[in-house]
N, C-alpha and C. Protein backbone atom coordinates (compact mmCIF):
# COMPACT_ATOMS: atom_id res chain seq x y z
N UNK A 1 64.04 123.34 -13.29
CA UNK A 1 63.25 123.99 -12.29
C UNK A 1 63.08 123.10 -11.08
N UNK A 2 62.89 121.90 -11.12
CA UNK A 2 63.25 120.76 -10.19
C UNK A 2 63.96 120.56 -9.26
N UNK A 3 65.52 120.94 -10.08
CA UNK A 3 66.59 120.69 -9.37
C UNK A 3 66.71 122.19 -8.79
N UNK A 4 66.07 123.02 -9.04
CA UNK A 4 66.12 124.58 -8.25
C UNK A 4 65.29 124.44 -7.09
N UNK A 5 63.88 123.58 -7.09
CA UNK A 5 63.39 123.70 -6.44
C UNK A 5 63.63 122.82 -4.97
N UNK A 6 64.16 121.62 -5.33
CA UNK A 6 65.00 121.30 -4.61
C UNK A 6 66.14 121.64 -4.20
N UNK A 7 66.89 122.71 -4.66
CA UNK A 7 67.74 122.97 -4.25
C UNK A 7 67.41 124.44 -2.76
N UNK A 8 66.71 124.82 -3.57
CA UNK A 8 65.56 125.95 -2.57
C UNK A 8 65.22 125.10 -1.91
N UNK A 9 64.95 123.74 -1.71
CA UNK A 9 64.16 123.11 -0.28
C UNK A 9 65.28 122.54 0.45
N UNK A 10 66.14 122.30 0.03
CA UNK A 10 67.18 122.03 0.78
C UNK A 10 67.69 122.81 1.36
N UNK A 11 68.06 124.00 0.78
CA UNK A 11 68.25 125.35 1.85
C UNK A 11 67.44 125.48 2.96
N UNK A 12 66.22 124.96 2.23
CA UNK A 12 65.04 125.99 4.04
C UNK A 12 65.87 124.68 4.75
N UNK A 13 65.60 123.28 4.51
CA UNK A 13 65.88 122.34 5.56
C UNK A 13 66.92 122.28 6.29
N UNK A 14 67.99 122.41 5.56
CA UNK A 14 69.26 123.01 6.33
C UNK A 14 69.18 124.26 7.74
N UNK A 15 68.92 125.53 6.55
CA UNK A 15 68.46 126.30 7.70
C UNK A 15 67.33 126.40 8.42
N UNK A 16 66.70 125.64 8.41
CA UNK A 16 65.57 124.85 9.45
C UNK A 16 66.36 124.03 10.93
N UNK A 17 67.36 123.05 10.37
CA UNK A 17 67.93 122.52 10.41
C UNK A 17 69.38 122.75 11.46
N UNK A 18 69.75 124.01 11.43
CA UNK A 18 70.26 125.02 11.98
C UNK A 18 69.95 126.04 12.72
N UNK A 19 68.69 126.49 12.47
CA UNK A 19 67.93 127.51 12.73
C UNK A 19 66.91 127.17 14.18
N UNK A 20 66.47 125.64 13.96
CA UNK A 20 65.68 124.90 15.62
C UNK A 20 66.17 124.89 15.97
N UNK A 21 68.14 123.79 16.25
CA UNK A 21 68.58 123.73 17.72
C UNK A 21 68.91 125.44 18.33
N UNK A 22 69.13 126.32 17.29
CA UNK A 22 69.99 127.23 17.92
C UNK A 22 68.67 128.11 18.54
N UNK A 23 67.60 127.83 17.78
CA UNK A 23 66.41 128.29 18.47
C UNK A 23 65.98 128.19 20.04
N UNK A 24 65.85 126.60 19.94
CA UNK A 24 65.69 125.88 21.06
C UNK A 24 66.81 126.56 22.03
N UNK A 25 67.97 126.21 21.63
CA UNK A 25 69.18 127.08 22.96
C UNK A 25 68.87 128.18 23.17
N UNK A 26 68.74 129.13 22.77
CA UNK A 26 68.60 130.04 23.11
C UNK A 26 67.02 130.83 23.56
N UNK A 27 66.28 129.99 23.42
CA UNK A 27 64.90 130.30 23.83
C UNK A 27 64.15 129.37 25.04
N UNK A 28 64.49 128.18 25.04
CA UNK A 28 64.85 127.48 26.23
C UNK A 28 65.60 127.23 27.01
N UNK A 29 67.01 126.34 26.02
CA UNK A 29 67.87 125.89 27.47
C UNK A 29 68.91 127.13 27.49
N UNK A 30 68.73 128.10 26.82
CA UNK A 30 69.82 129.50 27.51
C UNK A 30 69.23 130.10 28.98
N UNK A 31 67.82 130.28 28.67
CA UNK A 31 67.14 130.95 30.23
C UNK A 31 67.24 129.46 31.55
N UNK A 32 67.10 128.20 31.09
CA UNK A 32 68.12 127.32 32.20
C UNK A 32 69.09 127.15 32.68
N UNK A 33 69.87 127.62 31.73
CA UNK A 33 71.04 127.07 32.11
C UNK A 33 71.70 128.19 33.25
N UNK A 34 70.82 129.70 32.60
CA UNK A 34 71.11 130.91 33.22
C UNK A 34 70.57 130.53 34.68
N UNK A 35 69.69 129.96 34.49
CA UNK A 35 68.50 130.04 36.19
C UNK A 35 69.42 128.91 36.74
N UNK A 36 70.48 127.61 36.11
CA UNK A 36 71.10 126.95 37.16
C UNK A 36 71.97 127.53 37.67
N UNK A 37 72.75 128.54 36.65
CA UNK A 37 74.26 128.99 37.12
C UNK A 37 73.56 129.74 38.55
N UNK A 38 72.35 130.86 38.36
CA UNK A 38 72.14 131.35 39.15
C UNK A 38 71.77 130.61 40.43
N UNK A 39 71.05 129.53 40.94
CA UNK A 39 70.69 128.41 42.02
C UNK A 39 72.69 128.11 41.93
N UNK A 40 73.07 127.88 40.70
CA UNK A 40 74.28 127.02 41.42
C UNK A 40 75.14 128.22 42.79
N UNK A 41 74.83 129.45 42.21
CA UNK A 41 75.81 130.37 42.78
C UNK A 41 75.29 130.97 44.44
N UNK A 42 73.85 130.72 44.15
CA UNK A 42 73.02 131.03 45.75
C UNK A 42 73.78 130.14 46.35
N UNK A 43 73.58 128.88 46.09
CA UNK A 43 73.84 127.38 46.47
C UNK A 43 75.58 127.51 47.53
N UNK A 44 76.39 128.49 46.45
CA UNK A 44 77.55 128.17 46.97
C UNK A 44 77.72 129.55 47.89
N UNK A 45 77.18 130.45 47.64
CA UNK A 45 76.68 131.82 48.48
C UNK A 45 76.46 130.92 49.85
N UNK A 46 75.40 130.00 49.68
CA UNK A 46 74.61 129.75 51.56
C UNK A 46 75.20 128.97 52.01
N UNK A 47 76.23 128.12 51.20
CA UNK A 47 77.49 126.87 51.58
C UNK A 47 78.35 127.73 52.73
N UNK A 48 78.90 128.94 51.93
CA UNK A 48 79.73 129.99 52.43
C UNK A 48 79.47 130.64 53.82
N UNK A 49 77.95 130.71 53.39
CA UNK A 49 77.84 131.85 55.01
C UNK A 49 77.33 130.37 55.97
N UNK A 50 77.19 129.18 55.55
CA UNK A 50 76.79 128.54 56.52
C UNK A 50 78.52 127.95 57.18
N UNK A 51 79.49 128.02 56.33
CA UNK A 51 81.17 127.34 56.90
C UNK A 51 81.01 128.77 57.46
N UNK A 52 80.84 129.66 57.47
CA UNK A 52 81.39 130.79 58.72
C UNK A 52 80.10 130.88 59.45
N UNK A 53 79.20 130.47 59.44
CA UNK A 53 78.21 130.08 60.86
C UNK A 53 79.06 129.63 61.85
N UNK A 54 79.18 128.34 60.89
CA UNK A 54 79.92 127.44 61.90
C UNK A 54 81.60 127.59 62.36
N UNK A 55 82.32 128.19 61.89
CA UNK A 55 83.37 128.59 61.94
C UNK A 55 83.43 129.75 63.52
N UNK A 56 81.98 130.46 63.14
CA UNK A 56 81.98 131.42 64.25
C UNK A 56 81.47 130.89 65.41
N UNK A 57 80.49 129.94 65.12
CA UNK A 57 80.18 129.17 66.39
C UNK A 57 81.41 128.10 67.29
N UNK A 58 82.15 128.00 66.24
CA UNK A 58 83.17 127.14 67.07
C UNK A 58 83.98 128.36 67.73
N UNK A 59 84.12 129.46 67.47
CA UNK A 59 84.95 130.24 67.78
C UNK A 59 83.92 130.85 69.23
N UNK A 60 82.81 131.06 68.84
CA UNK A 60 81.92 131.09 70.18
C UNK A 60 82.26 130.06 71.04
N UNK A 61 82.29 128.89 70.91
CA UNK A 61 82.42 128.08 72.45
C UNK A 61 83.72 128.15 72.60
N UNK A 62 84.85 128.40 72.18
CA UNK A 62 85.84 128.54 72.47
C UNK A 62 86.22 129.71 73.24
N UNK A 63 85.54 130.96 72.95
CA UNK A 63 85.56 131.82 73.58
C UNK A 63 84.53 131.93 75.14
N UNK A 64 83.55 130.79 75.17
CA UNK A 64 82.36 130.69 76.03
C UNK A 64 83.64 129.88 77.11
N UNK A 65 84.24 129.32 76.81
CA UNK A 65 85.30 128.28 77.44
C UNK A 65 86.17 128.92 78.26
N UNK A 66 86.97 129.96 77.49
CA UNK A 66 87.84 130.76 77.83
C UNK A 66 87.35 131.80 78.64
N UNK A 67 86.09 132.18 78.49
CA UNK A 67 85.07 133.29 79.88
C UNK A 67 85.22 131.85 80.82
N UNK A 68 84.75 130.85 80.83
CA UNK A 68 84.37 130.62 81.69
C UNK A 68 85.98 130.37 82.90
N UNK A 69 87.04 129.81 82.18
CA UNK A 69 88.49 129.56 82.51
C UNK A 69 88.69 130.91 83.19
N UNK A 70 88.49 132.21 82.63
CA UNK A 70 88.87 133.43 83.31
C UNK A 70 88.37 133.78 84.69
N UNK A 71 87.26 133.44 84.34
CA UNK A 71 86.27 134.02 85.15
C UNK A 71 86.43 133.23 86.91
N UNK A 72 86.59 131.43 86.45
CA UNK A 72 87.41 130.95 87.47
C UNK A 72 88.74 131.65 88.04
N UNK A 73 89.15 131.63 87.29
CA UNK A 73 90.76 132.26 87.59
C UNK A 73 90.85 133.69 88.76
N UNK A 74 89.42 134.30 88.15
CA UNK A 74 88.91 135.58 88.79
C UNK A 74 88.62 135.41 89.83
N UNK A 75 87.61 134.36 89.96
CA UNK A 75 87.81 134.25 91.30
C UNK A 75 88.20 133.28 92.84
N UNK A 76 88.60 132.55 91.83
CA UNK A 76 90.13 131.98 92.76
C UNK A 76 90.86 133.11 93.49
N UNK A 77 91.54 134.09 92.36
CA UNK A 77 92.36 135.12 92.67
C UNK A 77 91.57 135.96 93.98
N UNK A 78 90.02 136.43 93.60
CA UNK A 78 89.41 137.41 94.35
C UNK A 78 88.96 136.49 96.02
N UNK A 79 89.35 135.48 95.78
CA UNK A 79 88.39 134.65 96.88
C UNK A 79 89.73 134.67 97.90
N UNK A 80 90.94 134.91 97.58
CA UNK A 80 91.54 134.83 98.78
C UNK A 80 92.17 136.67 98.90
N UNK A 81 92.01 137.26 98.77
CA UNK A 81 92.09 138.31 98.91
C UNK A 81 91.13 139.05 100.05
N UNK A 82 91.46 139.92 101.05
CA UNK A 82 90.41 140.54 101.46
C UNK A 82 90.15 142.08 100.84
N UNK A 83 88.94 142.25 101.81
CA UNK A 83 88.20 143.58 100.66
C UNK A 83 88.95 144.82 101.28
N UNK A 84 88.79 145.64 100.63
CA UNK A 84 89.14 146.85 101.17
C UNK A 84 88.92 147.46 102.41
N UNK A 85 87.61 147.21 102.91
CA UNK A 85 86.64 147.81 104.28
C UNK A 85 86.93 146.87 105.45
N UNK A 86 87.80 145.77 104.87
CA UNK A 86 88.15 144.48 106.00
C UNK A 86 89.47 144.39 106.42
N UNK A 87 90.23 146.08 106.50
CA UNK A 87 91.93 145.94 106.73
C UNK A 87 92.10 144.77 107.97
N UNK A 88 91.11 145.14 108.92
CA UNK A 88 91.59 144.76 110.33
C UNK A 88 91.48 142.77 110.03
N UNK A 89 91.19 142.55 109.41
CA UNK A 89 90.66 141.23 109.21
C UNK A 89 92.02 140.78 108.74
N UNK A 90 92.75 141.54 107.38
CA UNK A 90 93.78 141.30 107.09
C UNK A 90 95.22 140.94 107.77
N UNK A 91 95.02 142.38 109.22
CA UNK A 91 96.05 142.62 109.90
C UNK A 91 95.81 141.69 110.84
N UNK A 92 94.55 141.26 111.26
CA UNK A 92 94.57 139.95 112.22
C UNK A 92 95.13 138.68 111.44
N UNK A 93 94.99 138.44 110.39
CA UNK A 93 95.80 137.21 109.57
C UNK A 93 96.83 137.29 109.54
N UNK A 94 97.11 138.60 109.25
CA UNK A 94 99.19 138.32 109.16
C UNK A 94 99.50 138.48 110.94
N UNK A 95 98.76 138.54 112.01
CA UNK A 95 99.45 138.62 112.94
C UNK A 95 99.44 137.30 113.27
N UNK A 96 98.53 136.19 112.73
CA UNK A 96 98.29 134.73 113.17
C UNK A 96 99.58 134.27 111.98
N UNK A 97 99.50 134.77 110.92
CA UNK A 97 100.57 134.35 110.16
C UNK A 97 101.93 134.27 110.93
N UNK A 98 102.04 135.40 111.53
CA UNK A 98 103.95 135.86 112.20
C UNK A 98 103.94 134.84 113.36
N UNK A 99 103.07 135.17 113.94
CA UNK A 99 102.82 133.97 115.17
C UNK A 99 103.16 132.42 114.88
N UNK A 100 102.45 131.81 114.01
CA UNK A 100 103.30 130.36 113.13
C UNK A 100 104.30 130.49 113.01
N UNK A 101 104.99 131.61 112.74
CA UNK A 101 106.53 131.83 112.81
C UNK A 101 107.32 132.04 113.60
N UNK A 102 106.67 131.92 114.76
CA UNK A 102 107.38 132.64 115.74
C UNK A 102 108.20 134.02 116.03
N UNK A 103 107.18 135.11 115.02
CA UNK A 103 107.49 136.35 114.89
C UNK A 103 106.57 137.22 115.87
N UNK A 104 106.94 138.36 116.36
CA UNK A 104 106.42 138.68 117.24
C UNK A 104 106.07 140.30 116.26
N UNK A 105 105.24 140.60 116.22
CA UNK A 105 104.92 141.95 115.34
C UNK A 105 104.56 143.05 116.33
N UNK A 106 104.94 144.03 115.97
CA UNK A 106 105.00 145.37 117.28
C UNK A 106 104.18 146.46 116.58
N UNK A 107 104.45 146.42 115.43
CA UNK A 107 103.73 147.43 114.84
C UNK A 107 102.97 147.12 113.28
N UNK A 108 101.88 147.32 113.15
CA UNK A 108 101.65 147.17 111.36
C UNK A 108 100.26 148.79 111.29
N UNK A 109 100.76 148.73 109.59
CA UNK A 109 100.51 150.09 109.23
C UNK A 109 100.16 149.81 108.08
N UNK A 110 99.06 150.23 108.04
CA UNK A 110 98.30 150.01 106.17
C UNK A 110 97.98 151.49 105.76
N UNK A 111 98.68 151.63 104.56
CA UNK A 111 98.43 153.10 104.31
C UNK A 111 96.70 153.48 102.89
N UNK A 112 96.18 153.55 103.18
CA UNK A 112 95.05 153.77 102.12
C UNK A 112 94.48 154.78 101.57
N UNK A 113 95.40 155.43 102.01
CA UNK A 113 95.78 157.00 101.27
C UNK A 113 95.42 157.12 99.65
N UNK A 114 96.73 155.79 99.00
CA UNK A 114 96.56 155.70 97.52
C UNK A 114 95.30 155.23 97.29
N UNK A 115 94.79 154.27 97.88
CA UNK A 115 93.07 153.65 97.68
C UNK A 115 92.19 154.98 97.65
N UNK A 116 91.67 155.74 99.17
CA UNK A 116 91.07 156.71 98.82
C UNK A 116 91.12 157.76 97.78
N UNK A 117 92.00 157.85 97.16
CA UNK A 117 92.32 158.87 96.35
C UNK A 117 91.71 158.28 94.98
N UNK A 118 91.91 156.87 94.96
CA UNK A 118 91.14 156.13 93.59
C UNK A 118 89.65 156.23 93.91
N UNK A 119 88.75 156.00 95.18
CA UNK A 119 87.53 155.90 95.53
C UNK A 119 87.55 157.50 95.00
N UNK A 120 87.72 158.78 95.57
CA UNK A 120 87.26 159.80 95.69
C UNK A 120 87.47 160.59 93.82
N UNK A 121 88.17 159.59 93.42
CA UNK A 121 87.97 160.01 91.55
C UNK A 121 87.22 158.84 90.94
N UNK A 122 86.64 158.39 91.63
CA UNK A 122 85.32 157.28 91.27
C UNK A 122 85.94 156.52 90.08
N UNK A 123 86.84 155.66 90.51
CA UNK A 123 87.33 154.48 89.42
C UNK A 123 86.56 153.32 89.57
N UNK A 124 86.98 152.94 88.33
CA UNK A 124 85.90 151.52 88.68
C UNK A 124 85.97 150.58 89.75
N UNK A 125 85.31 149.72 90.30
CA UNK A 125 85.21 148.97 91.77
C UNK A 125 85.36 147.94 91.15
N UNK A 126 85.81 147.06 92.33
CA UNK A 126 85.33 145.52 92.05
C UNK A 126 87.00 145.20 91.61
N UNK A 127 87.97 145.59 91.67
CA UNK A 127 88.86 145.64 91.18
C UNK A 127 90.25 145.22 92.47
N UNK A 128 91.40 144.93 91.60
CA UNK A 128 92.59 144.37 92.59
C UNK A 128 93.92 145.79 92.65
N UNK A 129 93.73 145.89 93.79
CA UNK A 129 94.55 147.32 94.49
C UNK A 129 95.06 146.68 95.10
N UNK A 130 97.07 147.38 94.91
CA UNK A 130 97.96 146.96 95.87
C UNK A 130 97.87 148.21 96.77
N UNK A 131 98.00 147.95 98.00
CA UNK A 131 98.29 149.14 99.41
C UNK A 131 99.51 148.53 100.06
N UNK A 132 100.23 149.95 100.19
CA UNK A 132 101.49 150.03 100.93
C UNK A 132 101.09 149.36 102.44
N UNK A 133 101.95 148.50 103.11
CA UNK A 133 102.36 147.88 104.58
C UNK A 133 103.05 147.74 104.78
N UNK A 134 103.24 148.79 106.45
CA UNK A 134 104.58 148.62 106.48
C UNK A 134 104.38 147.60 107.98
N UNK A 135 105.56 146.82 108.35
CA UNK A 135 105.83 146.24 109.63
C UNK A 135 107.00 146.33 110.25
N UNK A 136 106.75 146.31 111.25
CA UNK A 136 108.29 146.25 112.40
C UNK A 136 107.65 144.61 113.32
N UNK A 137 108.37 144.28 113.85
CA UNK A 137 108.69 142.86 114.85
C UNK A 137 109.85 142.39 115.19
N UNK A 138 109.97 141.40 115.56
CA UNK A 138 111.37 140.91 116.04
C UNK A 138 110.94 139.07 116.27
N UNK A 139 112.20 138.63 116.16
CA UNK A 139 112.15 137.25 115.77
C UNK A 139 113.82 136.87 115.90
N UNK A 140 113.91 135.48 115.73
CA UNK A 140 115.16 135.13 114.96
C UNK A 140 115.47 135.18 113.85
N UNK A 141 116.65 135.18 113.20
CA UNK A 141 117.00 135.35 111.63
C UNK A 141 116.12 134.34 110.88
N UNK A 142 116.30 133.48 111.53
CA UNK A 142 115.95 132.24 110.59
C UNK A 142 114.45 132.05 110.78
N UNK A 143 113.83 132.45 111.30
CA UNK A 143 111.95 132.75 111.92
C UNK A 143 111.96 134.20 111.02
N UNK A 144 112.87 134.75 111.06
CA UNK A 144 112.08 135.92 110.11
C UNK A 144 112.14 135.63 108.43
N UNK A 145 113.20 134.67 107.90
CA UNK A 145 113.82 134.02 106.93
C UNK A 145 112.60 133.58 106.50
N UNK A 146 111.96 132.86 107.19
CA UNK A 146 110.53 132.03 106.88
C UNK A 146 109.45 132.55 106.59
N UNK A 147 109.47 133.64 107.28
CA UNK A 147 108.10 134.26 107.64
C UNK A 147 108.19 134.97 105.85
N UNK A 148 109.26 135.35 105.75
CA UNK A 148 109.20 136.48 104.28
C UNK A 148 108.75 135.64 103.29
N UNK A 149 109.74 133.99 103.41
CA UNK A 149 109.34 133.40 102.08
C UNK A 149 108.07 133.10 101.96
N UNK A 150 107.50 133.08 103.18
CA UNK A 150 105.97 131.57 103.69
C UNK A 150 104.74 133.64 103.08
N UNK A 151 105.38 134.73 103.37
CA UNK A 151 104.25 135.71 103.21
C UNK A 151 104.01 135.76 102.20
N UNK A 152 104.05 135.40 100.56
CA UNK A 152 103.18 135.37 99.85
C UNK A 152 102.12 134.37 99.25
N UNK A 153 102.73 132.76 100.32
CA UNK A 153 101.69 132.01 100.48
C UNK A 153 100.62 132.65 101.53
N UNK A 154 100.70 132.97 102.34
CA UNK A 154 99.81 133.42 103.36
C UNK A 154 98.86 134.55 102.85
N UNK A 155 99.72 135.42 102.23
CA UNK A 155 98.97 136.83 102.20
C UNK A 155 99.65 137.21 100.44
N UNK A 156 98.64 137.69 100.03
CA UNK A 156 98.84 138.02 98.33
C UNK A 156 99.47 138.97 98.49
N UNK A 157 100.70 138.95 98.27
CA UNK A 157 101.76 140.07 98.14
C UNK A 157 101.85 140.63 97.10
N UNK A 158 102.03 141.93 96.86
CA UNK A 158 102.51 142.92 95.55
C UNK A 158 104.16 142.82 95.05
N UNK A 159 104.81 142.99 96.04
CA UNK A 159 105.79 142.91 96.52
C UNK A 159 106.40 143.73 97.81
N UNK A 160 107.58 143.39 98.12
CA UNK A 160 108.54 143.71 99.56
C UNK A 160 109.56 144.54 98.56
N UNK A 161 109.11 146.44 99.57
CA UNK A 161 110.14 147.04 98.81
C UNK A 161 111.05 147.62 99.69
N UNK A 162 111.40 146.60 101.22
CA UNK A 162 111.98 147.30 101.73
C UNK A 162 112.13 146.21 102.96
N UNK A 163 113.52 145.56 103.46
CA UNK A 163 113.52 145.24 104.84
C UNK A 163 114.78 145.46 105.30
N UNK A 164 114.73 146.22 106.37
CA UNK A 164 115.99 146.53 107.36
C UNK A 164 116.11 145.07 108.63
N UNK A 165 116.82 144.87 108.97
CA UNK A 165 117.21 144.04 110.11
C UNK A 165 118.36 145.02 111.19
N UNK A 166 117.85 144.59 111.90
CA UNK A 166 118.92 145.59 113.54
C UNK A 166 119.17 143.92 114.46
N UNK A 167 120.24 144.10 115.13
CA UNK A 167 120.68 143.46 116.10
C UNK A 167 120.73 144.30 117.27
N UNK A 168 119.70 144.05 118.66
CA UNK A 168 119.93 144.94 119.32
C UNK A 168 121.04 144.79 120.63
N UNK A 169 121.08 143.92 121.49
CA UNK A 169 121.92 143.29 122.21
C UNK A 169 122.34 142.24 122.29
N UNK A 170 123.31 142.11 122.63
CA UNK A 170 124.27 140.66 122.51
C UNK A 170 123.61 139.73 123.16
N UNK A 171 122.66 140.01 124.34
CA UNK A 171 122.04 138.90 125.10
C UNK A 171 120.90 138.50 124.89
N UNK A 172 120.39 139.35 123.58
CA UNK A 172 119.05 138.98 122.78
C UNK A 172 119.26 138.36 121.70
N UNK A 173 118.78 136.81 121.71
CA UNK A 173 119.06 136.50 120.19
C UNK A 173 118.23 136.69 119.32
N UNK A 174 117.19 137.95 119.42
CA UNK A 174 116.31 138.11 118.37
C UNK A 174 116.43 139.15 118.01
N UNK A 175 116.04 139.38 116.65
CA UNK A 175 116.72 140.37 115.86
C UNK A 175 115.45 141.36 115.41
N UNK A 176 115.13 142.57 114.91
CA UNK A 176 114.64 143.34 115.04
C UNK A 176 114.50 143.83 113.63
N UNK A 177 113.26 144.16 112.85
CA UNK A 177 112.68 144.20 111.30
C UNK A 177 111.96 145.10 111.38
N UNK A 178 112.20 145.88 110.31
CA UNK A 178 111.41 147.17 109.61
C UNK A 178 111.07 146.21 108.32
N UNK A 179 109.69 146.14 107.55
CA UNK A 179 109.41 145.75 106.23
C UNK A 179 108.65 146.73 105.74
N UNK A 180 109.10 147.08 104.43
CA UNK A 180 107.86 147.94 104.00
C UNK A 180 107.55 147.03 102.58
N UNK A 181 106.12 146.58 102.37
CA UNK A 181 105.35 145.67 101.46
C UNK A 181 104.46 146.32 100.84
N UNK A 182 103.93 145.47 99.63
CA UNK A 182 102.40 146.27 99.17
C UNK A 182 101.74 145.04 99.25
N UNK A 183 100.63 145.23 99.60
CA UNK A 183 99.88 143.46 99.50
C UNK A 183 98.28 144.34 98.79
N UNK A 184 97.54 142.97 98.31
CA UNK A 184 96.31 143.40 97.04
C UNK A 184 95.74 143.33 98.15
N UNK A 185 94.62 144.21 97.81
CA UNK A 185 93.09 144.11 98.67
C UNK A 185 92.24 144.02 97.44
N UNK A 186 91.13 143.99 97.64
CA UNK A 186 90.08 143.64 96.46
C UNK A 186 88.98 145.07 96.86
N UNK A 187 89.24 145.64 96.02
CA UNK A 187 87.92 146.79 96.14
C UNK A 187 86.36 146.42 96.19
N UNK A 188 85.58 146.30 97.08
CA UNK A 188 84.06 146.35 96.67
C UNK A 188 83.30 147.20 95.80
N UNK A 189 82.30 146.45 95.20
CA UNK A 189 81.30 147.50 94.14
C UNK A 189 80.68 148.20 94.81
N UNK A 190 80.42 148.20 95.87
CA UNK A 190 79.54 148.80 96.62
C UNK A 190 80.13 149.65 97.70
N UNK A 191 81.71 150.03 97.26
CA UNK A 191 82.02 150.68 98.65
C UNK A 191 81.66 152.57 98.25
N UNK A 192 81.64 152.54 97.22
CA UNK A 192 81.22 154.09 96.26
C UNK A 192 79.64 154.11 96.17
N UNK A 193 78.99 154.83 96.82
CA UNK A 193 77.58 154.95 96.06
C UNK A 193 77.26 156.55 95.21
């Protein structure tokens, strides 16, 4: 009966024995280990959205960089351009332009036909419009040679879709030009109310 009863106490101790740690795990360190995985996984959750914080913020000044590069560029471009409402301003520049050249200009013609037609369907303003120009003058070959290459330093050209040359008399050595051009004007915001 002894050795039964010890043998019965050895059982509980065993499964005593067996029965605490697995107790303990699972009644303590199972709900920890659960609550670290869970902190570990926030943890790598706010790691995450904080590398694309910053990922997006670098991509913000890069883009803050690139407005600002454009925006120069904008108006570099817009600062030598004249406005739309300032043809005559234009046509007085290219006549000081031909003049450096020793071109003599007889006629110039800005057509704004295509412009009004954009104002009167209310497109957006503030914007870069080429307008047809046409010119006639007279010069030497080689003064008018200049004048074409030196006109899109001078004046923002679209392009030249058109130049005739005439020779008129033998005792004139200057020669005689039809051009037809488009050059940009810069639309005002304020020319539409």
């Amino acid at each position: 009966m002894n050795s039964q009863w010890q043998q019965y106490r050895l059982a509980i101790v065993v499964a005593l024995a067996v029965a605490l740690p697995l107790l303990w795990y699972f009644l303590l360190y199972g709900p920890q280990l659960q609550s670290g995985q869970e902190v570990e996984a926030e943890l790598q959750s706010v790691q995450q959205e904080f590398t694309d914080v910053q990922a997006r913020l670098a991509l913000a000044s890069k883009l803050a960089v690139e407005k600002e590069k454009a925006e120069k560029h904008w108006h570099t471009l817009t600062d030598c351009l004249y406005p739309a409402d300032s043809a005559e301003l234009l046509l007085q520049h290219l006549s000081k332009t031909a003049a450096t050249y020793n071109i003599a200009l007889l006629d110039k013609q800005l057509e704004f036909e295509p412009l009004l037609g954009k104002l009167g369907a209310r497109t957006p303003l503030g914007q870069i419009e080429s307008v047809p120009l046409t010119l006639t003058g007279r010069g030497r070959y080689v003064d008018i040679g200049e004048f074409v290459a030196g006109l899109d330093r001078e004046i923002v050209v679209a392009g030249i879709d058109q130049l005739g040359l005439t020779y008129a008399a033998a005792a004139d050595p200057e020669i005689y030009f039809e051009m037809s051009l488009r050059v940009y004007v810069l639309t005002a915001p304020w020319s539409v109310s």
